[in-house]
Each structure stands twice: as structure tokens, then as C-alpha cells.
C-alpha atoms as a PDB file:
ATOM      1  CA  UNK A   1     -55.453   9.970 -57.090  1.00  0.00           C
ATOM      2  CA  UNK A   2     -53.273  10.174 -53.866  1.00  0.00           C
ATOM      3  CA  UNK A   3     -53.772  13.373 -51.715  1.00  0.00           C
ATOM      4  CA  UNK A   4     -50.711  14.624 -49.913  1.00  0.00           C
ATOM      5  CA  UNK A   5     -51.293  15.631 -46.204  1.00  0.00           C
ATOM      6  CA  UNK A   6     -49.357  19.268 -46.089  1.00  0.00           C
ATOM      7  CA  UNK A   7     -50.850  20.233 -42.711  1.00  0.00           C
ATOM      8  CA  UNK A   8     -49.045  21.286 -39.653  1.00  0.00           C
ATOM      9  CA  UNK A   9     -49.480  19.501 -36.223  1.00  0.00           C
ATOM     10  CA  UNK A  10     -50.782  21.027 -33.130  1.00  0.00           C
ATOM     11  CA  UNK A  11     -48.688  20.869 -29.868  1.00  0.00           C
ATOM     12  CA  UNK A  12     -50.307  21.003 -26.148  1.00  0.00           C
ATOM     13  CA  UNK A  13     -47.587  21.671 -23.916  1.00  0.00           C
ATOM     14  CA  UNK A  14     -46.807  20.177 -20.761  1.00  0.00           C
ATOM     15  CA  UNK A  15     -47.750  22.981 -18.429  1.00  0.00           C
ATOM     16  CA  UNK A  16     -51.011  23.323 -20.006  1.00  0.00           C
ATOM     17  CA  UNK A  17     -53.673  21.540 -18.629  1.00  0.00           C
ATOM     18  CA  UNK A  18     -57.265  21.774 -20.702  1.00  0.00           C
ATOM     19  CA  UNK A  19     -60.611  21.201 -19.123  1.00  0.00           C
ATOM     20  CA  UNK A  20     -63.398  20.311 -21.823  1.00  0.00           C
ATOM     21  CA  UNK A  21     -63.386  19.243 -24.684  1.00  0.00           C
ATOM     22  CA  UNK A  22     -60.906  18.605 -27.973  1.00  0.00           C
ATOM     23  CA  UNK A  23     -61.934  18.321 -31.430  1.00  0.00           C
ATOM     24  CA  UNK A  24     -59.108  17.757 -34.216  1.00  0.00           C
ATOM     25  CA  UNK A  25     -58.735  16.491 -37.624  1.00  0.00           C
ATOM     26  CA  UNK A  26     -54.595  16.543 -38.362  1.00  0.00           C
ATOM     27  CA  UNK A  27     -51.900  15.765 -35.867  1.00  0.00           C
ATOM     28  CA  UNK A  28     -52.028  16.216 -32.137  1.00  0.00           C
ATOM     29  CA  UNK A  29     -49.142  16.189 -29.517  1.00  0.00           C
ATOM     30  CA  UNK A  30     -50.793  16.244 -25.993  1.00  0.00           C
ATOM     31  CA  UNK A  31     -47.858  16.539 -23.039  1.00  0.00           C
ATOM     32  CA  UNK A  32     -49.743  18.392 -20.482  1.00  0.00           C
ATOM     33  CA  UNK A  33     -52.981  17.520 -18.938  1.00  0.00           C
ATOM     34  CA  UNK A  34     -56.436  17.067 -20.296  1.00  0.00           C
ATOM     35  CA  UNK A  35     -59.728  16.455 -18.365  1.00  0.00           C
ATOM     36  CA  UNK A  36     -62.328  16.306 -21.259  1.00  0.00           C
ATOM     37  CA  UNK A  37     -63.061  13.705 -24.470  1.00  0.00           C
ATOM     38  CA  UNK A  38     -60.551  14.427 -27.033  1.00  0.00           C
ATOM     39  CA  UNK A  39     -61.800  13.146 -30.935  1.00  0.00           C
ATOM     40  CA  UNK A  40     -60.979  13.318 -34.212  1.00  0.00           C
ATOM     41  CA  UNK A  41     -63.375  12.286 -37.392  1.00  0.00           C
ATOM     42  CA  UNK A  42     -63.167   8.915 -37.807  1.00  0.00           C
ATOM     43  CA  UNK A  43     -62.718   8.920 -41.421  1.00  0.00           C
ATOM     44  CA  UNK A  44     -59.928  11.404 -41.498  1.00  0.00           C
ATOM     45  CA  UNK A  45     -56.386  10.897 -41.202  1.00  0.00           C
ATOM     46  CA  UNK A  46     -55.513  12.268 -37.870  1.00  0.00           C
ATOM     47  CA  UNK A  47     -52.794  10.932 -35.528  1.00  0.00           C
ATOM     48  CA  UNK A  48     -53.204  11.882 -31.950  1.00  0.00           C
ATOM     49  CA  UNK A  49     -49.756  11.246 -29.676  1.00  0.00           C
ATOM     50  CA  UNK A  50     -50.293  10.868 -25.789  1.00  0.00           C
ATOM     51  CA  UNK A  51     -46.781  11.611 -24.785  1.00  0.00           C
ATOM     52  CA  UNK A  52     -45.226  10.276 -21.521  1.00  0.00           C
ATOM     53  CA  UNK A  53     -45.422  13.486 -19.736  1.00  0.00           C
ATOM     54  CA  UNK A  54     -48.772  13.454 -20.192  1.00  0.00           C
ATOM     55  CA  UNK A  55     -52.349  12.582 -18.383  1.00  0.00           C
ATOM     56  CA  UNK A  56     -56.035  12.600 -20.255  1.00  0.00           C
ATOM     57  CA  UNK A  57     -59.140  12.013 -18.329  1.00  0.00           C
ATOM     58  CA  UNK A  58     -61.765  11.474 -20.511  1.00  0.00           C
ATOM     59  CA  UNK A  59     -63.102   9.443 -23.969  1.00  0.00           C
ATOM     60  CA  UNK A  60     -60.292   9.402 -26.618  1.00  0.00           C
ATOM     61  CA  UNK A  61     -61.583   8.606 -30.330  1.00  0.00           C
ATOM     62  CA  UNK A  62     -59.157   9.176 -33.267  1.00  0.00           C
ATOM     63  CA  UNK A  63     -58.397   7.084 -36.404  1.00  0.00           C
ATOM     64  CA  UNK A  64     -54.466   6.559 -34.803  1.00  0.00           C
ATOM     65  CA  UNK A  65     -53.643   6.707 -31.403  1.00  0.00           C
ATOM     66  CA  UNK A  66     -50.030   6.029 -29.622  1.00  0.00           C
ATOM     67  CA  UNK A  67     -50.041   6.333 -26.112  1.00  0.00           C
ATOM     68  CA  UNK A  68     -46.647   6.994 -24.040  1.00  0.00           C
ATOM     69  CA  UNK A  69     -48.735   8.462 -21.022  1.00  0.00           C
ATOM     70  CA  UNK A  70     -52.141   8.206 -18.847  1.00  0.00           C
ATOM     71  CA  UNK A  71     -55.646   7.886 -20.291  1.00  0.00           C
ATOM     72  CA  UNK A  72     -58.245   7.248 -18.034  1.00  0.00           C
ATOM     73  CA  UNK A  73     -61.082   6.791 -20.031  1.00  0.00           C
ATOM     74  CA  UNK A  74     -62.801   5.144 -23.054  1.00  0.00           C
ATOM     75  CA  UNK A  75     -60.478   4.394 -26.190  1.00  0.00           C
ATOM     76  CA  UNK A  76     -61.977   4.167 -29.523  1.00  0.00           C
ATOM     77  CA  UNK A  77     -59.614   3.493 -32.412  1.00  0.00           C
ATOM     78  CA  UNK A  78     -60.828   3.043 -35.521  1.00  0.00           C
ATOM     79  CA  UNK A  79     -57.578   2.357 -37.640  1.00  0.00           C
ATOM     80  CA  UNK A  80     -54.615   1.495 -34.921  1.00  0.00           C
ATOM     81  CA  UNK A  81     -53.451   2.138 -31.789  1.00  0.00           C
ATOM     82  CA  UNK A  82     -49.834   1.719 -30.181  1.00  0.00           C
ATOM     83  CA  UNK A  83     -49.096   1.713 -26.560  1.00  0.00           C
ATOM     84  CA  UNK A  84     -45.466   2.578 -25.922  1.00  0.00           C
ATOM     85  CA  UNK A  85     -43.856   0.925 -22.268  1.00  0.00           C
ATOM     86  CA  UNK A  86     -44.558   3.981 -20.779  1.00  0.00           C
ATOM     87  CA  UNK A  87     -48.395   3.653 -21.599  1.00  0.00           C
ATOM     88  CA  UNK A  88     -50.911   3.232 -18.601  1.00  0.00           C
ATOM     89  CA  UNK A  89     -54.058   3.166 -20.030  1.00  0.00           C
ATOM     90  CA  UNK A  90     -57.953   2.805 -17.078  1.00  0.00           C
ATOM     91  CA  UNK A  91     -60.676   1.814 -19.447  1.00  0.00           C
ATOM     92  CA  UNK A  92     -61.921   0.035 -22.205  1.00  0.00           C
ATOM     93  CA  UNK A  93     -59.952   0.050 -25.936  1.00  0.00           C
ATOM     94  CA  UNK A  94     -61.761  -0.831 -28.957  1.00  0.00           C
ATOM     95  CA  UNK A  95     -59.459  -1.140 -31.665  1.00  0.00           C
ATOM     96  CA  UNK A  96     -58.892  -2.483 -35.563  1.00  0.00           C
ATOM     97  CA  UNK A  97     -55.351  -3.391 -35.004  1.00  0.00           C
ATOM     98  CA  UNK A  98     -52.939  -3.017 -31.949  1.00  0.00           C
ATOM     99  CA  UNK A  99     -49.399  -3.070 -30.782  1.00  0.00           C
ATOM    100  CA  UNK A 100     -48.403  -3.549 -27.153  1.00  0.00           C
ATOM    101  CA  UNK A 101     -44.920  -2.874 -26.088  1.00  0.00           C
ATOM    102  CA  UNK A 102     -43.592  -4.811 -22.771  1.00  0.00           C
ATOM    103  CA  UNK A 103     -44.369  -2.920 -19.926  1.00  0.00           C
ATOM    104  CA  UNK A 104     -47.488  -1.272 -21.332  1.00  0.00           C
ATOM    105  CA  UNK A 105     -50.640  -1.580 -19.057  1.00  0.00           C
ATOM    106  CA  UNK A 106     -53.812  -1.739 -19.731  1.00  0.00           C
ATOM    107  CA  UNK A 107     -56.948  -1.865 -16.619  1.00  0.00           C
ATOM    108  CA  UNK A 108     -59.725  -2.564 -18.970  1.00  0.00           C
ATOM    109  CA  UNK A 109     -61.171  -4.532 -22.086  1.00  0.00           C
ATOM    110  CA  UNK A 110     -59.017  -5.093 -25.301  1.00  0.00           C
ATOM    111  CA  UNK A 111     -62.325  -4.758 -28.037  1.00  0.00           C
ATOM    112  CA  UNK A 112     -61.260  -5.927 -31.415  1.00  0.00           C
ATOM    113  CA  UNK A 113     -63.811  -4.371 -33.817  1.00  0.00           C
ATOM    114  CA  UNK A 114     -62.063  -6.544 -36.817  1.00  0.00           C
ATOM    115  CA  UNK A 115     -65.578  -8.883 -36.466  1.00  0.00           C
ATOM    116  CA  UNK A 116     -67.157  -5.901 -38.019  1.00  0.00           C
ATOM    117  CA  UNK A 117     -67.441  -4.834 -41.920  1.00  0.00           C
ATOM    118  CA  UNK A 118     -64.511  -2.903 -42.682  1.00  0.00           C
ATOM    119  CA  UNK A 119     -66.120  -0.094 -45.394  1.00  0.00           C
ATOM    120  CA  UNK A 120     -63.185   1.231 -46.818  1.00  0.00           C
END
């Protein structure tokens, strides 16, 4: 049985900025700033999108993550996680599969968590 995903996405703007916390389970478009963790259930199907405009300071863990912006912080991915060009990314990223585009940057450890059971 396939389940279709019908839900809207949710769309922080880029003069927002957001201190605390973020908790999500469908899409989420961050262009402003964040200073807080922002996570989604693991299990769930949730894409979170770091645009270029944007700046998060704080632990990120989501099931999909592309990053066109700045994280500083903790990544924890546990399906995939793409880092645009544009991406500058000051911590650690733990991750089942990654793609890196040229000019991406990373100040941290790349984690791969693929020497773990995968349990779905």
C-alpha cells in the first residue's frame, strides 16, 4: 500500500528570525534566521530546505536535509543530505548518504552512519 503525501509545506521567511526551538514533520523552507535546534521525526518523511538567504544556529535533525545557506551546529541526517555550492555548514554531519556540490564547505566531521543496521 503506497501512501500519498498531500500536505502543504511551511515557509519561514527571510525577515523572520526565530529564537528556540522547531519541531516539524512535512516540508520546511527556512530563509530567515534561526537560533534554536530545528527536528523532524526521524521516521517520517519530512524535507527541511536551508535556503541561501538563510542562517541556523543550532542542532538540525530531519530525515532530508539540503542546505544552500549557514548551519552552525550539529547535523543529523538520517536518510540524505545535499549541500548546494552555496552551503557553509560549522559542525559535525552524520549522514546515510550525501551529495557535495563544488564549492560547498564543510568545518567539521563527515559521520557516515551506513556501518549501522539500516531497520527499514
Amino acid at each position: 500500500m503506497t501512501t500519498r503525501n498531500t500536505s502543504s509545506a511551511s515557509l519561514l521567511e527571510k525577515d523572520l528570525e526565530i529564537v528556540g526551538n522547531i519541531s516539524f514533520q512535512n516540508n520546511l523552507y527556512v530563509h530567515g534566521k534561526v537560533n534554536g535546534n530545528i527536528i523532524a521525526p526521524v521516521d517520517s518523511r519530512a524535507s527541511l530546505y536551508i535556503q541561501g538567504d538563510s542562517e541556523v544556529t543550532g542542532e538540525i535533525r530531519a530525515p532530508l536535509v539540503v542546505v544552500s545557506g549557514k548551519i552552525s551546529g550539529d547535523v543529523f541526517v538520517s536518510r540524505r543530505i545535499s549541500l548546494k555550492s552555496t552551503a557553509q555548514v560549522n559542525g559535525n554531519i552524520h549522514y546515510m548518504e550525501i551529495q557535495m556540490d563544488e564549492g560547498a564547505e564543510v568545518n567539521g566531521v563527515l559521520v557516515s552512519m551506513n556501518n549501522t543496521p539500516n531497520t527499514q
